[in-house]
C-alpha atoms as a PDB file:
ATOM      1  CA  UNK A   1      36.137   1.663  24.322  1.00  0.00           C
ATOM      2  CA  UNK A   2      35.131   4.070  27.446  1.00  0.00           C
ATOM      3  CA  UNK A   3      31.695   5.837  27.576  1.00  0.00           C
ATOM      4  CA  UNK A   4      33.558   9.343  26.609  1.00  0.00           C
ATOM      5  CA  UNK A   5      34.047   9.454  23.550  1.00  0.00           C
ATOM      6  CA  UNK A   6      37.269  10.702  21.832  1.00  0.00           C
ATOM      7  CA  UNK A   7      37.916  13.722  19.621  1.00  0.00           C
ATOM      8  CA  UNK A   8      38.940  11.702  16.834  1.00  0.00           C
ATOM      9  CA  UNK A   9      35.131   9.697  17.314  1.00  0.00           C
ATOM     10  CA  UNK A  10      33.116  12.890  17.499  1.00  0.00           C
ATOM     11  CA  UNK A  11      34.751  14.381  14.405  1.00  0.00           C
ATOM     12  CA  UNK A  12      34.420  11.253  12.066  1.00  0.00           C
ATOM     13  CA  UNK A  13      30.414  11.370  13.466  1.00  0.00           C
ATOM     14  CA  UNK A  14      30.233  14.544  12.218  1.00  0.00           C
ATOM     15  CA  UNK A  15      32.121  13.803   8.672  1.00  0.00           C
ATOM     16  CA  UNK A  16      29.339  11.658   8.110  1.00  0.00           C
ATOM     17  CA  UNK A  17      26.517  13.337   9.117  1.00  0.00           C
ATOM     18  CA  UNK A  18      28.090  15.775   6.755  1.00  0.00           C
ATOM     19  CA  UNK A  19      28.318  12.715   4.203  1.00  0.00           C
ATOM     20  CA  UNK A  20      24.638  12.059   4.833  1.00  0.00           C
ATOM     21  CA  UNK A  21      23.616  15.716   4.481  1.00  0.00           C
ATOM     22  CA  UNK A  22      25.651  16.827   1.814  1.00  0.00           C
ATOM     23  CA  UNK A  23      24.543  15.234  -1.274  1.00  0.00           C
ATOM     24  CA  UNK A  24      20.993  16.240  -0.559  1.00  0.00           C
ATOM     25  CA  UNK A  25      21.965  19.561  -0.142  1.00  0.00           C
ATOM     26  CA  UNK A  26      24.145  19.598  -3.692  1.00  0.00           C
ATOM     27  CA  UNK A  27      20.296  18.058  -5.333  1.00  0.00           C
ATOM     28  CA  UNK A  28      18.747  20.801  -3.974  1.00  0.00           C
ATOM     29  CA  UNK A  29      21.572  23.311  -5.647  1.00  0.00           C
ATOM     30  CA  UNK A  30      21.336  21.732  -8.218  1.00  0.00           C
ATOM     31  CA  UNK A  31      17.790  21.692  -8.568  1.00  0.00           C
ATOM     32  CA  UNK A  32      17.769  25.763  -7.889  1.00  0.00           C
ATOM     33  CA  UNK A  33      20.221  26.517 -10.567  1.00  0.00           C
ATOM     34  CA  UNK A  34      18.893  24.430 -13.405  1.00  0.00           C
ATOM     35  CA  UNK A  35      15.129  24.972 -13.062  1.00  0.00           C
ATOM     36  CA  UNK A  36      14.174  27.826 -14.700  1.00  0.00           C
ATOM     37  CA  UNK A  37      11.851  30.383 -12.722  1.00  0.00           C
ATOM     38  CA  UNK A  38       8.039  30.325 -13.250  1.00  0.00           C
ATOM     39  CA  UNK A  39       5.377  31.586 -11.676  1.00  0.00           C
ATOM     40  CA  UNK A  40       3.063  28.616 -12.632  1.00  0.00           C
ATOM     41  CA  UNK A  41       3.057  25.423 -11.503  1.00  0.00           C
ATOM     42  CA  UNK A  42       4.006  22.473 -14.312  1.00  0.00           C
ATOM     43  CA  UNK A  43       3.638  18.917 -14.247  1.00  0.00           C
ATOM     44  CA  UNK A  44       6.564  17.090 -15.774  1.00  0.00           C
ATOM     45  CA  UNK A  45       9.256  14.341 -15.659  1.00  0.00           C
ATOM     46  CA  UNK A  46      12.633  14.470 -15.125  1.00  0.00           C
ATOM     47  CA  UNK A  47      14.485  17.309 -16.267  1.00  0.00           C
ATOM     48  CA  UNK A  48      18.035  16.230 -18.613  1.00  0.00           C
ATOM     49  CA  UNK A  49      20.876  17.355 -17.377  1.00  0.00           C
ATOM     50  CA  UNK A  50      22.648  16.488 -20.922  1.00  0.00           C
ATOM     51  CA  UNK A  51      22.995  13.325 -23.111  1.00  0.00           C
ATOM     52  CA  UNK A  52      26.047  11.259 -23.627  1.00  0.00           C
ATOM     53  CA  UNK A  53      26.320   9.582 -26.976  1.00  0.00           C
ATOM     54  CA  UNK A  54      26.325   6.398 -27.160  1.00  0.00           C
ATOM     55  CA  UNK A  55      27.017   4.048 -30.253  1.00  0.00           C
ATOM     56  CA  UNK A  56      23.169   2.363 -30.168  1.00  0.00           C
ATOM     57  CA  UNK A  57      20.981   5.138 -28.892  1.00  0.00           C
ATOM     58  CA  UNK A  58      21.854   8.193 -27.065  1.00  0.00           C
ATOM     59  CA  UNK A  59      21.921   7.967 -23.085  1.00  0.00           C
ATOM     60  CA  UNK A  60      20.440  10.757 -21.027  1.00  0.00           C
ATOM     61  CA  UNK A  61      21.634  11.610 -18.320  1.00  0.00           C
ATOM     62  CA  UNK A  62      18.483  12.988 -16.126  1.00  0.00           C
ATOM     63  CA  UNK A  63      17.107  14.236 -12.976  1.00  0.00           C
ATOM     64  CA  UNK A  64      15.867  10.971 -11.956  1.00  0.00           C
ATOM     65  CA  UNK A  65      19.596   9.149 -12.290  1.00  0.00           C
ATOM     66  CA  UNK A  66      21.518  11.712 -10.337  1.00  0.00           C
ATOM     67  CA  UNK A  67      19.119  12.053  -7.652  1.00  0.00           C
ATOM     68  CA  UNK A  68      19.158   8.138  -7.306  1.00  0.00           C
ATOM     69  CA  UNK A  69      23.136   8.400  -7.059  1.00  0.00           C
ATOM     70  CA  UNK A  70      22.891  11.027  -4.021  1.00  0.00           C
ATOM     71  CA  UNK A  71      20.235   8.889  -1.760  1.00  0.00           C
ATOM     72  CA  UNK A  72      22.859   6.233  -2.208  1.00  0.00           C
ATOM     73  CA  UNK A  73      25.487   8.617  -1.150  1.00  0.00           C
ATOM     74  CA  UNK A  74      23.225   9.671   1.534  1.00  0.00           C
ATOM     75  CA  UNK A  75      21.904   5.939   2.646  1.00  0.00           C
ATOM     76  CA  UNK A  76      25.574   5.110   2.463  1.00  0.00           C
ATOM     77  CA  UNK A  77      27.057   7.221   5.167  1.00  0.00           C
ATOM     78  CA  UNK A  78      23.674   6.468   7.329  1.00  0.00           C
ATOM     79  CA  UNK A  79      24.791   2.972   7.363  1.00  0.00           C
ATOM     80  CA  UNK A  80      28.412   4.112   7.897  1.00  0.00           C
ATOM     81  CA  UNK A  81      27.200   6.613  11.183  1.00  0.00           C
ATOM     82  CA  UNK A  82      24.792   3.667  12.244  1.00  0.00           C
ATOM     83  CA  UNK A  83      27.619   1.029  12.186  1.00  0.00           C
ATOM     84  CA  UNK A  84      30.516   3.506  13.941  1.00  0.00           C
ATOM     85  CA  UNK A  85      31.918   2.129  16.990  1.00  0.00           C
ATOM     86  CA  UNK A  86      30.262  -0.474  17.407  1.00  0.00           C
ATOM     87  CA  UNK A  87      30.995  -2.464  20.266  1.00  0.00           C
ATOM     88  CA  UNK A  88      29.731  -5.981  22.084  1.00  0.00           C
ATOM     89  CA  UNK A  89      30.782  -4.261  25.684  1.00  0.00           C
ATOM     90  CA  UNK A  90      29.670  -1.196  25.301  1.00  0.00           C
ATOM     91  CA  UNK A  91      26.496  -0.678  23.486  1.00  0.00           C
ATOM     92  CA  UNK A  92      25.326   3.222  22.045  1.00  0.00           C
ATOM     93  CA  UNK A  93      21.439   4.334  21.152  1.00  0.00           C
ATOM     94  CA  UNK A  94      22.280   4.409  17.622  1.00  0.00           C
ATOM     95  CA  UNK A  95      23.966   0.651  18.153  1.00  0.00           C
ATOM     96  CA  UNK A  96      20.497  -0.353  19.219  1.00  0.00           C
ATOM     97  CA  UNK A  97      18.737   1.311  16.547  1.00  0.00           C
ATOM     98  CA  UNK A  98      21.078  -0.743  14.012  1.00  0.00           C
ATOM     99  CA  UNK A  99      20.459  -3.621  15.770  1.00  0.00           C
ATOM    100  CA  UNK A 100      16.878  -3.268  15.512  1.00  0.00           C
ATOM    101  CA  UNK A 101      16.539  -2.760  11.681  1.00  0.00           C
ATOM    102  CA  UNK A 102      18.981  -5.967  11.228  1.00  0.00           C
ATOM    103  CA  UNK A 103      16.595  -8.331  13.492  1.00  0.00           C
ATOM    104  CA  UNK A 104      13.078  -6.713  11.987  1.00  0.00           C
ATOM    105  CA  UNK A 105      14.712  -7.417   8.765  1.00  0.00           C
ATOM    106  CA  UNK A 106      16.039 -10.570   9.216  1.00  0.00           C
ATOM    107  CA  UNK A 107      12.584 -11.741  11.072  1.00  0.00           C
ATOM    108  CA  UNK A 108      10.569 -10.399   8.053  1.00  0.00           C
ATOM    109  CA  UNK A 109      12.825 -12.276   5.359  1.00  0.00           C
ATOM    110  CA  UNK A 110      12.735 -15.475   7.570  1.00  0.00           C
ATOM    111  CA  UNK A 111       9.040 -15.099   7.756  1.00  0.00           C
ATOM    112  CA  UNK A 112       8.373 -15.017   5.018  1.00  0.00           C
ATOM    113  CA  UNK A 113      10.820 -16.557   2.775  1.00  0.00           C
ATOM    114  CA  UNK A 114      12.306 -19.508   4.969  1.00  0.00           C
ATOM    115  CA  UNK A 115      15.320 -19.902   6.414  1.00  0.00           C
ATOM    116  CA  UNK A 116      17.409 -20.996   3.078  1.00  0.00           C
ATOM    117  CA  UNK A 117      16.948 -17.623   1.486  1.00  0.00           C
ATOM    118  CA  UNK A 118      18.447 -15.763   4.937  1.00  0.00           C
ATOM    119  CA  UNK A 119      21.448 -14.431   3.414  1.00  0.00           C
ATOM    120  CA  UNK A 120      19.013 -12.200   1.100  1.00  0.00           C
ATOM    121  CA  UNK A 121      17.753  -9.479   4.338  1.00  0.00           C
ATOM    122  CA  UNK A 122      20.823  -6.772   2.866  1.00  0.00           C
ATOM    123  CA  UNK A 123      19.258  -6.513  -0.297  1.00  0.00           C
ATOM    124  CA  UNK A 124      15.410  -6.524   0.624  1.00  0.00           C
ATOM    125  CA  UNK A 125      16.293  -3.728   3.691  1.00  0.00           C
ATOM    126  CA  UNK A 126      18.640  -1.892   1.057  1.00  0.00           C
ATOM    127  CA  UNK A 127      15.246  -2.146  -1.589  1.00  0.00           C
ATOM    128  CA  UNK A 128      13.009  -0.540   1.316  1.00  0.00           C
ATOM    129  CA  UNK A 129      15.465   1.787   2.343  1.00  0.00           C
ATOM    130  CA  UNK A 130      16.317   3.377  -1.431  1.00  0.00           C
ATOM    131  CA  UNK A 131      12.749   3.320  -2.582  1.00  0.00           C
ATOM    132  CA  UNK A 132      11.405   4.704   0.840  1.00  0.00           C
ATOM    133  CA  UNK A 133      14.102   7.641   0.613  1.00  0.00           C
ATOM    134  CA  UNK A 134      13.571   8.066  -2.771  1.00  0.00           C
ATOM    135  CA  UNK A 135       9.855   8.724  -2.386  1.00  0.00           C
ATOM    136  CA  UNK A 136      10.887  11.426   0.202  1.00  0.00           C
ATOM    137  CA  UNK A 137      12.794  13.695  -1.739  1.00  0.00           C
ATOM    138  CA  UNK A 138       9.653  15.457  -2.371  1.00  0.00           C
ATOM    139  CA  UNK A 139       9.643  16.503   0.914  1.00  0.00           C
ATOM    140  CA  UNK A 140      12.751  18.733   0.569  1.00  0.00           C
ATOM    141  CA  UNK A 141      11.490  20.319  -3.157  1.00  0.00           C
ATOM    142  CA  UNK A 142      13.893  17.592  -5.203  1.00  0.00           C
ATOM    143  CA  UNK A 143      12.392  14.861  -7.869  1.00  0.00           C
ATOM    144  CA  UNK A 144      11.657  11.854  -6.611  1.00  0.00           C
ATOM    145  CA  UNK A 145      13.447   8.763  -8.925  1.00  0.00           C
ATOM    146  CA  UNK A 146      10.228   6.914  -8.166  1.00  0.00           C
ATOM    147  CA  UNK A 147       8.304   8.590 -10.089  1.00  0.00           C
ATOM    148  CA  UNK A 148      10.526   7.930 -13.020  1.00  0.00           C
ATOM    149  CA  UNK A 149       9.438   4.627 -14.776  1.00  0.00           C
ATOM    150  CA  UNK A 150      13.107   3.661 -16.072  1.00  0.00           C
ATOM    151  CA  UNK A 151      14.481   3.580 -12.517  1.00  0.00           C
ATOM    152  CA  UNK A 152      11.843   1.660 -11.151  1.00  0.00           C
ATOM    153  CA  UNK A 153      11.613  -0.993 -14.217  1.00  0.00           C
ATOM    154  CA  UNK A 154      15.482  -1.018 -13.314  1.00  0.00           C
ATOM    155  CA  UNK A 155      14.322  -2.563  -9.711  1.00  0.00           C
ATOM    156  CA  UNK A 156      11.741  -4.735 -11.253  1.00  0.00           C
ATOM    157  CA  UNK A 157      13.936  -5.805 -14.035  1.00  0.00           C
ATOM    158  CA  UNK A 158      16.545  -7.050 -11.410  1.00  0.00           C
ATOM    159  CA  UNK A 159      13.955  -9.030  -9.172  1.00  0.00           C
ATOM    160  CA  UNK A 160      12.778 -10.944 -12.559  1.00  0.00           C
ATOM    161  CA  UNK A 161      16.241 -12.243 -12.995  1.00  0.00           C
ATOM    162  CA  UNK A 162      16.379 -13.411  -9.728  1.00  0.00           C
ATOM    163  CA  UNK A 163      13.316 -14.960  -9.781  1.00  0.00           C
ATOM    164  CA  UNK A 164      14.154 -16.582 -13.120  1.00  0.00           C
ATOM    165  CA  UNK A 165      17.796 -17.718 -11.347  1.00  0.00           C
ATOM    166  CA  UNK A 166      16.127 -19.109  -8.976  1.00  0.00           C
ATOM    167  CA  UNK A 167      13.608 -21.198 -11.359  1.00  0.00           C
ATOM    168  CA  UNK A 168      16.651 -22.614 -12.781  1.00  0.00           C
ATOM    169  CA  UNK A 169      18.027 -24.293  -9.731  1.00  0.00           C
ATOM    170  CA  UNK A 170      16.911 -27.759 -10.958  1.00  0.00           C
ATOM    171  CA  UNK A 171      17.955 -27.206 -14.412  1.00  0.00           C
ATOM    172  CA  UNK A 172      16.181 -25.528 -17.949  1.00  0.00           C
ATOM    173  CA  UNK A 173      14.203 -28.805 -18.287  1.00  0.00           C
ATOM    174  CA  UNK A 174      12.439 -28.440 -15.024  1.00  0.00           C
ATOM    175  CA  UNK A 175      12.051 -24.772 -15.441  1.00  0.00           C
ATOM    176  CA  UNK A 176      10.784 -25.248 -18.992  1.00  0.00           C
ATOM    177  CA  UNK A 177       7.605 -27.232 -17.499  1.00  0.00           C
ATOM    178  CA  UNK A 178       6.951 -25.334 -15.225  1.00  0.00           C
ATOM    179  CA  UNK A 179       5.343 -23.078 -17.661  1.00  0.00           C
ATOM    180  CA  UNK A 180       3.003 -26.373 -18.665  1.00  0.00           C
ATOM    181  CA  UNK A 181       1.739 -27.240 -15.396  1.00  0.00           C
ATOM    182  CA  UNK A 182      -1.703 -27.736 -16.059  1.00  0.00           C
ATOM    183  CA  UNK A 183      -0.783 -27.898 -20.081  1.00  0.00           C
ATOM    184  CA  UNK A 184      -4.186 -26.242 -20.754  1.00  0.00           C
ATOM    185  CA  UNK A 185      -2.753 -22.825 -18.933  1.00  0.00           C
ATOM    186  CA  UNK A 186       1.009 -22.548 -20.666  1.00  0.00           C
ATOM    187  CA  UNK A 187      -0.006 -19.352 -22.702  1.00  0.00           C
ATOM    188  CA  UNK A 188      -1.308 -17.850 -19.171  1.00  0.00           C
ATOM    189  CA  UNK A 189       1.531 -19.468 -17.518  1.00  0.00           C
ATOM    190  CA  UNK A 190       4.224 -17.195 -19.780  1.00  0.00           C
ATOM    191  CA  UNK A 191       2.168 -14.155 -19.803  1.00  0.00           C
ATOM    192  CA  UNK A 192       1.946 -14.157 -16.015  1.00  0.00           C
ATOM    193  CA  UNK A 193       5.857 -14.381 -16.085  1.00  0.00           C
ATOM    194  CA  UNK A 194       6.263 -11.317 -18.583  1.00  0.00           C
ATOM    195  CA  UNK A 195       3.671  -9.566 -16.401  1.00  0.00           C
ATOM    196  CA  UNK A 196       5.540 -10.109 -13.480  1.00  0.00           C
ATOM    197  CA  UNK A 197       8.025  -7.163 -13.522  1.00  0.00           C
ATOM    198  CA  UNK A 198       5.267  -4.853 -15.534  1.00  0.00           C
ATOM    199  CA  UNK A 199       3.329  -5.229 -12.745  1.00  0.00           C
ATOM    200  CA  UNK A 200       6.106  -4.308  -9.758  1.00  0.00           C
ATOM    201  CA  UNK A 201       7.054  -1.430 -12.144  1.00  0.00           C
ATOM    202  CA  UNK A 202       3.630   0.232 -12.882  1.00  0.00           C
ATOM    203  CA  UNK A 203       2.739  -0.613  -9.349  1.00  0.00           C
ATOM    204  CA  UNK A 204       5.100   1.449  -7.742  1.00  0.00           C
ATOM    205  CA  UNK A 205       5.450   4.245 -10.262  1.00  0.00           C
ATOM    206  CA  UNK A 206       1.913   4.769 -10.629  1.00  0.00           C
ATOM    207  CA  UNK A 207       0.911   5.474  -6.768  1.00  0.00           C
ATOM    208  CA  UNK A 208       3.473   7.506  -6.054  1.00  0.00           C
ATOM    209  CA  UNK A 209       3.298   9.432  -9.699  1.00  0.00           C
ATOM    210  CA  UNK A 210      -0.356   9.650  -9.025  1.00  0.00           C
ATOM    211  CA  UNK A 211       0.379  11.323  -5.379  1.00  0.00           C
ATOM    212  CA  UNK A 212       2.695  13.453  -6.586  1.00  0.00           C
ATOM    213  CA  UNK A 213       0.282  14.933  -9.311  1.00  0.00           C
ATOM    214  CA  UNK A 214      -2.636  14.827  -7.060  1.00  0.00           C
ATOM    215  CA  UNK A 215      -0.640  17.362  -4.608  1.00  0.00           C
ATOM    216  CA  UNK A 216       0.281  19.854  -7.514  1.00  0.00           C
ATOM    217  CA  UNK A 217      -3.338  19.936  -8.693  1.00  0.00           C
ATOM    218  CA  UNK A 218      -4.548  20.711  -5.571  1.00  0.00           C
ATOM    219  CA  UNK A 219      -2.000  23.360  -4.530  1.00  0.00           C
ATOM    220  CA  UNK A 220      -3.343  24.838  -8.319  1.00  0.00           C
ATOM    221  CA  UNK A 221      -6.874  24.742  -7.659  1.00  0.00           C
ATOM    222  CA  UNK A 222      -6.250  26.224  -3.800  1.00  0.00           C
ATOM    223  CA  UNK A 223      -3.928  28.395  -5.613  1.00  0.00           C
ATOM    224  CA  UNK A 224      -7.038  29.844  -8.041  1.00  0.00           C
ATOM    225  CA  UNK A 225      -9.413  29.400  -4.756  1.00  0.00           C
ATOM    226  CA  UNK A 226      -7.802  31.960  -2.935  1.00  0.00           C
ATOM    227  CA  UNK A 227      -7.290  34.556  -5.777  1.00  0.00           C
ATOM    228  CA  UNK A 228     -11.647  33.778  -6.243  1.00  0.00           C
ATOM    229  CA  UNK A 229     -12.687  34.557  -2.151  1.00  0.00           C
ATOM    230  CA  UNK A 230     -10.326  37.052  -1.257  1.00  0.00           C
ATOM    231  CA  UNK A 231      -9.351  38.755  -4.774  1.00  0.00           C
ATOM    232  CA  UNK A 232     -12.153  41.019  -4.285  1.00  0.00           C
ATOM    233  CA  UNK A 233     -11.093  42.715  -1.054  1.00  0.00           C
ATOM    234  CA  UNK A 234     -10.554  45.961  -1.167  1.00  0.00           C
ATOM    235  CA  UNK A 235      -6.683  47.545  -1.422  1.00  0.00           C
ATOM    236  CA  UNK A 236      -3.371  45.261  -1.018  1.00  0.00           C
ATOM    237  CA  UNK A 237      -6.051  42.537   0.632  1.00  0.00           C
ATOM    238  CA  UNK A 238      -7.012  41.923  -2.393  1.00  0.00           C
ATOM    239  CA  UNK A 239      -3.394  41.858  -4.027  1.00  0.00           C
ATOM    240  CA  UNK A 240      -1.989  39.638  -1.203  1.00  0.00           C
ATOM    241  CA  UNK A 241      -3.634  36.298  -2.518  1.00  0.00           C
ATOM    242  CA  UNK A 242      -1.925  37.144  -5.945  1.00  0.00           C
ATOM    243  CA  UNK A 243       1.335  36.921  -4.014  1.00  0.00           C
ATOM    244  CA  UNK A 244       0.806  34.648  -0.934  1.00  0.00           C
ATOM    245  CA  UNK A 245      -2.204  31.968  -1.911  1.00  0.00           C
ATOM    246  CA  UNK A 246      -3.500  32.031   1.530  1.00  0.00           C
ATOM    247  CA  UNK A 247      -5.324  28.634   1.541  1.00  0.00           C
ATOM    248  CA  UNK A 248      -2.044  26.772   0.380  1.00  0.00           C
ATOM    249  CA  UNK A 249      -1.134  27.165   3.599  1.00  0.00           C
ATOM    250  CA  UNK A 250      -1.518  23.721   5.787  1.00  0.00           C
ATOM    251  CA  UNK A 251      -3.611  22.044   3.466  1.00  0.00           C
ATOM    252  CA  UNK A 252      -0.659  20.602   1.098  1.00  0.00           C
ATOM    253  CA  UNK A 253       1.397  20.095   3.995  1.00  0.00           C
ATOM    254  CA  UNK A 254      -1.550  18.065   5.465  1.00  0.00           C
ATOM    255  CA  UNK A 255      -1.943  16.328   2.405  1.00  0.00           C
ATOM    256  CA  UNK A 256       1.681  15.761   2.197  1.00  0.00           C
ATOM    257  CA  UNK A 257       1.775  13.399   5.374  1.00  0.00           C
ATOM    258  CA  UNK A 258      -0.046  10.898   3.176  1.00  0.00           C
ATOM    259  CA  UNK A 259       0.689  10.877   0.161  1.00  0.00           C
ATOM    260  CA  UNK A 260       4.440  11.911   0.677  1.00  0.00           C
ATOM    261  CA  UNK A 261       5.646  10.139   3.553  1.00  0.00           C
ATOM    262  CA  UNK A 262       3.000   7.354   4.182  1.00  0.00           C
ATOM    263  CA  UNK A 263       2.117   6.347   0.687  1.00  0.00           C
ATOM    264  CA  UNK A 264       6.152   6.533  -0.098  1.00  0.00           C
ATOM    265  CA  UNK A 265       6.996   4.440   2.698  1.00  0.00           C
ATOM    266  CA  UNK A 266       3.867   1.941   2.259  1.00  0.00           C
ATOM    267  CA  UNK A 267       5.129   1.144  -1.366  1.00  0.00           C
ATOM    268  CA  UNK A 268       8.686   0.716  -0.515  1.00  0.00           C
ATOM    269  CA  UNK A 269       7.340  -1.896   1.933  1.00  0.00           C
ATOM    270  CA  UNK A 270       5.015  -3.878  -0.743  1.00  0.00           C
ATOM    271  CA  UNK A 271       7.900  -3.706  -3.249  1.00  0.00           C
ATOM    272  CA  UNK A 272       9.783  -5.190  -0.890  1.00  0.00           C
ATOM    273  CA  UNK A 273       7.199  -7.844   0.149  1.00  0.00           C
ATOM    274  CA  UNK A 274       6.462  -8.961  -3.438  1.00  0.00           C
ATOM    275  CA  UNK A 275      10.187  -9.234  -4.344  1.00  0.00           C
ATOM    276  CA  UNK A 276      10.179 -11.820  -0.830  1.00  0.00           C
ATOM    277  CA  UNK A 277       7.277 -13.360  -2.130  1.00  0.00           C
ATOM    278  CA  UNK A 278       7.834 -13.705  -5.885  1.00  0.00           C
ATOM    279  CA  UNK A 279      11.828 -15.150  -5.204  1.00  0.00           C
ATOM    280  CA  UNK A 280      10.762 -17.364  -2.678  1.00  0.00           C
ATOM    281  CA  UNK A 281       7.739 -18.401  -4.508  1.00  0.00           C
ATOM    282  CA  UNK A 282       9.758 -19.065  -7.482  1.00  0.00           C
ATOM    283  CA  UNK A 283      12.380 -21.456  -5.717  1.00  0.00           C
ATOM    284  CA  UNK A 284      10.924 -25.325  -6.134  1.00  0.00           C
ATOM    285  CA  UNK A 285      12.317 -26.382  -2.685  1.00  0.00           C
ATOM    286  CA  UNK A 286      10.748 -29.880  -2.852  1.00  0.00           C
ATOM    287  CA  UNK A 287      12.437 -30.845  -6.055  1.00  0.00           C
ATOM    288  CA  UNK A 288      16.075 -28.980  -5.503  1.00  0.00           C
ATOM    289  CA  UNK A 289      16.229 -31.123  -2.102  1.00  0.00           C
ATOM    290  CA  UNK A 290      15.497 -34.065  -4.167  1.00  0.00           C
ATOM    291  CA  UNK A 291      18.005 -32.974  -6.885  1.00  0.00           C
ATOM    292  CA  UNK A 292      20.720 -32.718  -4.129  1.00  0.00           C
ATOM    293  CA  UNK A 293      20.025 -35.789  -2.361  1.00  0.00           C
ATOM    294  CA  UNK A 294      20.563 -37.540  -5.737  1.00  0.00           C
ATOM    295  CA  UNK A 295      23.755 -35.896  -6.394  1.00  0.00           C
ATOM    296  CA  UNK A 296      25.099 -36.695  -3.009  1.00  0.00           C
ATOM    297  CA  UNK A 297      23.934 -40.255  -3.027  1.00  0.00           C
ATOM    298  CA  UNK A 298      25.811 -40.740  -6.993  1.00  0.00           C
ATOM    299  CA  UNK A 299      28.997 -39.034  -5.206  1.00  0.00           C
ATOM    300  CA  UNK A 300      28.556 -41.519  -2.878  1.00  0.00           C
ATOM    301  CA  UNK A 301      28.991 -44.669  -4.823  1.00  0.00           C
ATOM    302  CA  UNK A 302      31.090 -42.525  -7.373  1.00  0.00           C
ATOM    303  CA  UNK A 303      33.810 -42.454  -4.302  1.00  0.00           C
END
């Protein structure tokens, strides 16, 4: 491949920069043409788009779902622009940015869960990425699905089965007394592993819930602050912070650097870490090496 690139190149870069852009511009249509106008400000979950019936129990279909399905749409074609044209000889800035997030990844997973659970760095760098992007759709006026409780019980739901998969690597038996190791603690033992995916669920909801309600009430109360100092001016100075709350100006946005971006990105990162953690933790290495050694030495004298 030579350094200039090709027609053909720069248009299918900019088919999916248009694939990354697009579905977060059809959210925010979306978002404009089903919210109804107000001139207060409401705290409230997701908004449903319209229920499907289902045979059990009813399945809406909400705010939280479809904005979940267009950051994958949007996380997909980053990955797709990321991994375009790559090359061994000739090496872009976007190649090396790639390249970067695969080693950090891959160092982070090794470091922390060993080298037999290597294959898993996709799915912990996919977790970061989707919760981290998630948690930034505030920043463009659109819900964020992680402040919906069903989506992220969804996540925590799917790390306690593979935690629980990976308990059962030496067999029901072994993971069966696991829960009696000391006897004395068994009850403790099975509520800790209940608690488990409670606890990644309410952990992430809750802080970035919590931000997201902390920023409204305060754009509210700066709201009602500037209508108190500067309502009594005289004329259309007066009637200006009725229209244009002056000291919402630069404080949210200020505000909005933490508890948008930082706090976002900071729980993506310890969901992440306690999935690591919690698999690896779960895996009895010791006694699956032993398992396999047995089963290799009975094929042995089997053959």
């Amino acid at each position: 491949m030579s350094k200039r690139r090709s027609a053909s190149f720069i248009l299918v870069d900019v088919l999916l920069i248009l694939m990354i852009l697009l579905p977060l511009f059809c959210g925010m249509v979306i978002k404009i043409l089903t919210t109804p106008p107000t001139d207060e400000i409401s705290i409230a979950g997701a908004q449903i788009y319209f229920i499907v019936p289902m045979p059990l129990q009813d399945m809406p279909i909400t705010e939280s779902q479809v904005n979940s399905w267009l950051v994958i749409l949007s996380l997909l074609g980053v990955c797709l622009y990321l991994t375009h044209g790559l090359s061994p000889t000739y090496e872009t800035r976007r190649q090396h940015f790639a390249e970067m997030i695969v080693e950090a990844t891959d160092n982070m997973v090794n470091s922390n869960m060993g080298a037999y659970f290597k294959a898993f760095s996709p799915f912990i760098c996919a977790i970061m990425a989707l919760s981290a992007f998630s948690s930034l759709l505030t920043l463009i006026g659109l819900y964020p699905p992680t402040s919906d409780l069903n989506v992220v019980g969804g996540w925590a739901l799917l790390v306690f089965f593979l935690i629980t998969y990976y308990k059962f690597k030496c067999g029901p038996i072994h993971y069966l007394k696991s829960f009696a190791e000391p006897p004395a603690l068994t009850p403790l033992n099975v509520i800790s592993e209940i608690a488990t995916p409670i606890s990644m669920a309410f952990r992430h909801y809750g802080n970035v819930l919590s931000g997201s309600v902390i920023s409204v009430l305060l754009a509210a109360a700066l709201g009602g602050l500037s209508v108190t100092l500067f309502g009594n001016l005289p004329g259309i100075l007066g009637k200006l912070p009725q229209v244009f709350p002056i000291l919402r100006v630069g404080i949210p946005a200020i505000l909005s650097l933490y508890f948008d971006i930082f706090s976002g990105c900071l729980q993506a990162f310890i969901f992440a870490m306690l999935t690591m953690l919690y698999v690896a933790g779960a895996f009895p290495a010791e006694d699956y090496a032993r398992k396999m050694e047995k089963i290799k030495n009975k094929n042995k004298k089997t053959n």
